[in-house]
C-alpha atoms as a PDB file:
ATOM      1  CA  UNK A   1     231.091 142.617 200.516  1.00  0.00           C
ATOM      2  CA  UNK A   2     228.459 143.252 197.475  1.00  0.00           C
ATOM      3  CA  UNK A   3     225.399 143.093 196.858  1.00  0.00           C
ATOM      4  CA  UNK A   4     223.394 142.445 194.082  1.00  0.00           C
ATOM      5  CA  UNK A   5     219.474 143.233 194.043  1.00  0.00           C
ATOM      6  CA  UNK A   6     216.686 142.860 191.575  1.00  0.00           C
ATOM      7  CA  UNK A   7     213.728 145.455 191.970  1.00  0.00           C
ATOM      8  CA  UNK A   8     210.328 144.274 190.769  1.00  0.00           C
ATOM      9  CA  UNK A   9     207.194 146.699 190.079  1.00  0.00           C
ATOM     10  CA  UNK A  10     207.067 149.813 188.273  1.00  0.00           C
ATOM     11  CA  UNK A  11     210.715 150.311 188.365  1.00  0.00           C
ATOM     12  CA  UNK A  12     211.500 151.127 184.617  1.00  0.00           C
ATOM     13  CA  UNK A  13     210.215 154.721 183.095  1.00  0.00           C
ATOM     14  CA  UNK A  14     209.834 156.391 186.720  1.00  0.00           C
ATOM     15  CA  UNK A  15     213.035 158.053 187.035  1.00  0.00           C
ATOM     16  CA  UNK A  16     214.794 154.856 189.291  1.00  0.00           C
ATOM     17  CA  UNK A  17     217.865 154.697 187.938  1.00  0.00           C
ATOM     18  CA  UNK A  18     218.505 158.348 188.213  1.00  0.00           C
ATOM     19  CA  UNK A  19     217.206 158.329 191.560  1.00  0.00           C
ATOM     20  CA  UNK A  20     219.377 155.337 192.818  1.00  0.00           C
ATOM     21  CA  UNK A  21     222.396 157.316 191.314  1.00  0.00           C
ATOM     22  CA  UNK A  22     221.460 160.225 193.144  1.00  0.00           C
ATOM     23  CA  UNK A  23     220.928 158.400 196.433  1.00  0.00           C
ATOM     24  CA  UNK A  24     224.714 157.222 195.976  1.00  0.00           C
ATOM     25  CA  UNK A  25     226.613 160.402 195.627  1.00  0.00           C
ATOM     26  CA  UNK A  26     228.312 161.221 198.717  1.00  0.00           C
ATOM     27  CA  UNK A  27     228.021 157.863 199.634  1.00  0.00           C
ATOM     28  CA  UNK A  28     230.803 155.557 200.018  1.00  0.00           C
ATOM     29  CA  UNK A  29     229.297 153.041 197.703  1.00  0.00           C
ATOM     30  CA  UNK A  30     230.816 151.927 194.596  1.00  0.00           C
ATOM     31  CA  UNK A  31     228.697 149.987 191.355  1.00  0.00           C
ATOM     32  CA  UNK A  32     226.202 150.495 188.834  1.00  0.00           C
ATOM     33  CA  UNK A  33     222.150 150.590 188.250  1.00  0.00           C
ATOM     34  CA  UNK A  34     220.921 149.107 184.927  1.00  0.00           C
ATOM     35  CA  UNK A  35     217.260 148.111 183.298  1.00  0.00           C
ATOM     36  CA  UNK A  36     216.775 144.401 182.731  1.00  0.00           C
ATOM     37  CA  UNK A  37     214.889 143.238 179.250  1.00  0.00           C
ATOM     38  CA  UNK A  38     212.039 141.838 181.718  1.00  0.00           C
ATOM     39  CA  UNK A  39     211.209 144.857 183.418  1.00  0.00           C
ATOM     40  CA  UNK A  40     213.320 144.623 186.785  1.00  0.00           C
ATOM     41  CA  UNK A  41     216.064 147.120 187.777  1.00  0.00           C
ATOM     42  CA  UNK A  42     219.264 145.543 188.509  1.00  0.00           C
ATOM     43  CA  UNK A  43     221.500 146.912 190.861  1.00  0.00           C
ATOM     44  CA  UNK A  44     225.105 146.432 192.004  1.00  0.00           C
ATOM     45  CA  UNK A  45     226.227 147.920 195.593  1.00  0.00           C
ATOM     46  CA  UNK A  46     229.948 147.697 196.840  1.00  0.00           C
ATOM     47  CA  UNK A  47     231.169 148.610 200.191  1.00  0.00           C
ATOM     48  CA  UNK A  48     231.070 148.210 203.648  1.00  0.00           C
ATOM     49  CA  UNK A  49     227.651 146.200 205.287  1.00  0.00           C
ATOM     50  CA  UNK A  50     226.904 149.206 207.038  1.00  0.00           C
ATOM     51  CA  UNK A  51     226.717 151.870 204.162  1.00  0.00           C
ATOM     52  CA  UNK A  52     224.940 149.173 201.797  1.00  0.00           C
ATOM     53  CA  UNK A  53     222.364 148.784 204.157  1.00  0.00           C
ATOM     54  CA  UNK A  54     221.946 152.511 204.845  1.00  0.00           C
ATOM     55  CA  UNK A  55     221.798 152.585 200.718  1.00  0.00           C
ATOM     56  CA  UNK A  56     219.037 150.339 200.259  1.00  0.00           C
ATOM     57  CA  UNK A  57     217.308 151.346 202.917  1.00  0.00           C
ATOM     58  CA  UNK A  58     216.852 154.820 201.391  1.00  0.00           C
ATOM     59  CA  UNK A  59     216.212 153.392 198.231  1.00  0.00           C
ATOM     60  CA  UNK A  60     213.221 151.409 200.038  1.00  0.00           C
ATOM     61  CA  UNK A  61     212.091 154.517 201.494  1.00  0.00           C
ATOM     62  CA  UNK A  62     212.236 156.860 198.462  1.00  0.00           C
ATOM     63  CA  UNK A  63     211.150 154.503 195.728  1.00  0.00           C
ATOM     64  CA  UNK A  64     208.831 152.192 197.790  1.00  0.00           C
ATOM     65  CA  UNK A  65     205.217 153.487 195.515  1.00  0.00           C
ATOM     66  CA  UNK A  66     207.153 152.057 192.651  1.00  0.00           C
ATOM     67  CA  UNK A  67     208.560 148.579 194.309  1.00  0.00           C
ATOM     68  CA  UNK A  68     206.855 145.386 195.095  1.00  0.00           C
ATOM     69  CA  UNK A  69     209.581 143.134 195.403  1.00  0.00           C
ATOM     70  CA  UNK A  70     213.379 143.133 195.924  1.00  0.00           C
ATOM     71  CA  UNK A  71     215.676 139.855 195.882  1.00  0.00           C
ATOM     72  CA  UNK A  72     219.416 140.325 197.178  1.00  0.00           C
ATOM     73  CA  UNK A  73     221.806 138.204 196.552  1.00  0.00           C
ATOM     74  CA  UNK A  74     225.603 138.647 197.971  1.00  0.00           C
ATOM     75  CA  UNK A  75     229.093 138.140 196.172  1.00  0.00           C
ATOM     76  CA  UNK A  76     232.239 139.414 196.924  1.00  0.00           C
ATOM     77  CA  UNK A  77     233.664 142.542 196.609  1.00  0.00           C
ATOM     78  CA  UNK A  78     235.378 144.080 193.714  1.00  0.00           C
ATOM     79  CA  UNK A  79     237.810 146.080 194.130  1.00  0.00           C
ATOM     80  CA  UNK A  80     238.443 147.843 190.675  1.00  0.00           C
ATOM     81  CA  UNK A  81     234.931 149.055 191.017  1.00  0.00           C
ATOM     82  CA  UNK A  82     235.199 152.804 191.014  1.00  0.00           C
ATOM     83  CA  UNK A  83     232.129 155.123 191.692  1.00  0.00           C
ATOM     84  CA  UNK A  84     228.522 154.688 190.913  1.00  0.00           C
ATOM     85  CA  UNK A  85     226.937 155.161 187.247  1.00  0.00           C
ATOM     86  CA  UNK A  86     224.043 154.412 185.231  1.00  0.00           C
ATOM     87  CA  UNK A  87     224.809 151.463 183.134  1.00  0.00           C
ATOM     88  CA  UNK A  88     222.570 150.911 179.968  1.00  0.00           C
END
């Protein structure tokens, strides 16, 4: 399973994306973090319930000054997803 989120707040010029990144590596999650024209950070996580959760949760806990919404949204899987990057 996947999961798609939208981050709301002052997400965009805080260091997010690289943080998200960060928060990935040595993480078995595959996908990508991007900026949205409107101000929201969109982000893509691929793996197993368990280790998305764990994922997002840390993101919650590291960047939670900065958020002040999140919307998830769930799609299936992709497997020719490989690693995490930025995306611009």
């Amino acid at each position: 399973m996947a999961k798609v989120v939208y981050y709301s707040g002052t997400v965009q010029g805080v260091g997010f994306r690289a943080t998200v990144a960060h928060l990935a590596r040595g993480r078995p999650i595959r996908g990508w973090v991007r900026n949205l024209p409107d101000g929201r950070v969109e982000l893509l996580a691929d793996g197993r319930d368990s280790d998305i959760s764990e994922f997002l949760a840390a993101i919650r806990e590291r960047m939670a000054d900065y958020i002040t919404r999140e919307d998830i949204t769930e799609r299936e899987s992709d497997p020719n997803l490989h690693g995490f990057r930025i995306t611009y």
